[in-house]
Protein backbone atom coordinates (compact mmCIF):
# COMPACT_ATOMS: atom_id res chain seq x y z
CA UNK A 1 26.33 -33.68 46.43
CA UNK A 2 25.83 -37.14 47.38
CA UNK A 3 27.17 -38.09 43.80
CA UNK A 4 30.10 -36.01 44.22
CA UNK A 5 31.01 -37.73 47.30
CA UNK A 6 30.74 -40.84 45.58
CA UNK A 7 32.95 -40.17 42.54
CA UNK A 8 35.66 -38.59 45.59
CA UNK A 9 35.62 -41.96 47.02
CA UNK A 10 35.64 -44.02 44.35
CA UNK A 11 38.81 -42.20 43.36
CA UNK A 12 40.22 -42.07 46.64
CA UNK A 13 40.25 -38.70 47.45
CA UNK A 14 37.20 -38.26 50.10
CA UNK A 15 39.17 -39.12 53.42
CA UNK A 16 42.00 -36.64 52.04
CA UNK A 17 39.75 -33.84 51.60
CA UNK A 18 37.82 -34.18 54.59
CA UNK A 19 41.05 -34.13 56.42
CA UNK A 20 42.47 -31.07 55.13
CA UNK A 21 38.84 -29.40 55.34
CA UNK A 22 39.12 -30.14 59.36
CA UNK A 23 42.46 -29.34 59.23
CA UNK A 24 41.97 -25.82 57.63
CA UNK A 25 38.82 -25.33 59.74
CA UNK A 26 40.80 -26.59 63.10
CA UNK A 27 43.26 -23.92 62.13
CA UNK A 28 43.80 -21.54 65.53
CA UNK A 29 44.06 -17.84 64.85
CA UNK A 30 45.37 -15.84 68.39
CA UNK A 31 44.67 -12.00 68.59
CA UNK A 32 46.72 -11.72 71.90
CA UNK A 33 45.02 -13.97 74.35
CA UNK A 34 41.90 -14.76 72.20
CA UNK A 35 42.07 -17.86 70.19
CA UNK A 36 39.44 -18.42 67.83
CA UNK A 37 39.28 -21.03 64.55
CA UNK A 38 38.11 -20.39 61.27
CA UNK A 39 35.58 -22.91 62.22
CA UNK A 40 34.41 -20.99 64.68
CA UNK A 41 33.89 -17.88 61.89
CA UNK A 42 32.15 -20.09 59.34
CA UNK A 43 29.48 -21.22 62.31
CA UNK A 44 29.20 -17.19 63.03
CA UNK A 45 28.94 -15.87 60.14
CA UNK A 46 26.29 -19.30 59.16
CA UNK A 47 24.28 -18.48 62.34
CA UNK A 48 24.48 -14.28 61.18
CA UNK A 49 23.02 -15.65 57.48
CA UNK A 50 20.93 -18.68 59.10
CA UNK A 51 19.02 -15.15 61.07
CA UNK A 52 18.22 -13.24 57.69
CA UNK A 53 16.74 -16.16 56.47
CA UNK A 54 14.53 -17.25 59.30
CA UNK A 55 13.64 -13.20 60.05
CA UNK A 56 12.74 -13.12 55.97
CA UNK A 57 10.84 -16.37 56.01
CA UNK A 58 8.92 -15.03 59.27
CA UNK A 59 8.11 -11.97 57.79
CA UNK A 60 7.03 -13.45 54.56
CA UNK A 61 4.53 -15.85 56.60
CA UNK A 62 2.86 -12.87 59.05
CA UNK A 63 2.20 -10.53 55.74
CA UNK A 64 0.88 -13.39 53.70
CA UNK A 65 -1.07 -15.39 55.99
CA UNK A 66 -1.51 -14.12 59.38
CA UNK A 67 -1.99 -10.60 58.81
CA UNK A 68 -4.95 -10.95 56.28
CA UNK A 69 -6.31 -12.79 59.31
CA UNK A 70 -6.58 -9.86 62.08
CA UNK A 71 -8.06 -6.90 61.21
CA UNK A 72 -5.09 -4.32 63.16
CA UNK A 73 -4.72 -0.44 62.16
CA UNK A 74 -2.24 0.35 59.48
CA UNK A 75 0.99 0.52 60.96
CA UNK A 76 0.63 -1.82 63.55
CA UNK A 77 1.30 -5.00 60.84
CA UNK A 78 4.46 -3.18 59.90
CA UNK A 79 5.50 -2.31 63.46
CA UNK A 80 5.59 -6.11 64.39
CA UNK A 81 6.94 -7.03 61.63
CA UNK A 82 10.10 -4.72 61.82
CA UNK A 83 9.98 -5.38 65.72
CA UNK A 84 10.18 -9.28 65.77
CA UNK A 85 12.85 -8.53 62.33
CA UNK A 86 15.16 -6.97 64.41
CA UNK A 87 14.90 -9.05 67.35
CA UNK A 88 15.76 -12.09 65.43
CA UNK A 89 18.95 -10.49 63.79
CA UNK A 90 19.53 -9.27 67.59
CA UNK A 91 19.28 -13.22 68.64
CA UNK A 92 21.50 -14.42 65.52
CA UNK A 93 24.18 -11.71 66.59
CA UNK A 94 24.33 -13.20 70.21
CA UNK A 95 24.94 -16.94 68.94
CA UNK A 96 27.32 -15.74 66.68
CA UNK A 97 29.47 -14.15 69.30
CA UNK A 98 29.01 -17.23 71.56
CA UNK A 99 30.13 -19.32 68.84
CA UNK A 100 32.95 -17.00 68.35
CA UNK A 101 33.84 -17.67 72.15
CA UNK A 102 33.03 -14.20 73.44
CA UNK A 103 31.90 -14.20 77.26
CA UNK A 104 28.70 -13.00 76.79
CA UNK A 105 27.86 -12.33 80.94
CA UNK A 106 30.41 -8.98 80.39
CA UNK A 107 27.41 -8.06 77.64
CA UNK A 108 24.84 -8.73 79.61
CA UNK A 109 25.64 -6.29 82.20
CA UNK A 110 26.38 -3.53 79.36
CA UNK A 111 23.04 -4.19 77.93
CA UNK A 112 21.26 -4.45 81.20
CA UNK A 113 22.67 -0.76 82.22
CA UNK A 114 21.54 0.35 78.56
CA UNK A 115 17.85 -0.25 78.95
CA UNK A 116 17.65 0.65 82.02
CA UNK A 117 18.95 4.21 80.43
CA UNK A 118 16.46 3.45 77.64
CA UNK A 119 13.71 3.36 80.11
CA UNK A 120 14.59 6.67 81.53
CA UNK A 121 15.34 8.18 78.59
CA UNK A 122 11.54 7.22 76.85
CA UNK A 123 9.21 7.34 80.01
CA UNK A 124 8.51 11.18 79.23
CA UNK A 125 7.56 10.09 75.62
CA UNK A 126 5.35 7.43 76.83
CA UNK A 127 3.82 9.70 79.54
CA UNK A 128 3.37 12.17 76.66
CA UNK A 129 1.31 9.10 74.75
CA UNK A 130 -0.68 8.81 77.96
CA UNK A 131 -1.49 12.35 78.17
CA UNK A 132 -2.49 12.75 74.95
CA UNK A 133 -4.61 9.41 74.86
CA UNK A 134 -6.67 10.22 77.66
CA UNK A 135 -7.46 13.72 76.01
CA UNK A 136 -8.46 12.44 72.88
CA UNK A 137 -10.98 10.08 74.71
């Protein structure tokens, strides 16, 4: 790269193509009375990829190193894994939208009044857990 940027500016074409790239990237797309640049889709769709990577990597470093460490029943290992997977896609999803310009307090409240319906919805499973637990003991 940094050769490449040296045989643009010996021939005089770096400062050309950096402003077109801004330009192109600067460019405003309107969908009624959202404007949004195709700047701001490169950064969301980096930060979507920029997640996979960073949920692979961590994955990669619990099953190699820190797993063989603790001594934890079968699925447990997998259950964190896939847990902390998902919550860093669910993280990368929420700074893409913010760097997409999305207001993310009307999601907040949506989310808020899911879980609470989540927690209604599984506190006769986990009761059921309980239950049985304290049987088997």
């Amino acid at each position: 790269m940094f050769w490449f940027g040296l045989l643009l500016n010996f021939f005089g074409l770096l400062t050309p193509l950096i402003a077109t790239t801004e330009a192109v990237l600067n460019t405003n797309l309107a969908i009624r009375s959202f404007n949004i640049t195709l700047g701001d889709i490169l950064v969301a769709l980096i930060a979507v990829w920029a997640s996979f990577l960073i949920s692979k990597f961590v994955r990669f470093l619990l099953e190699e190193d820190i797993y063989r460490h603790l001594h934890l029943a079968s699925g447990i290992p997998y259950a964190i894994s896939t847990v902390l997977h998902y919550a860093i896609l669910l993280l990368g999803f929420f700074v893409a939208l913010s760097a997409l310009g999305i207001d993310l307090t009307k999601l907040t409240i949506l989310i808020g009044a899911f879980t609470v319906g989540i927690g209604f919805g599984l506190q006769n499973i986990i009761n059921n857990f309980c239950v049985r637990a304290d049987s088997a003991f």
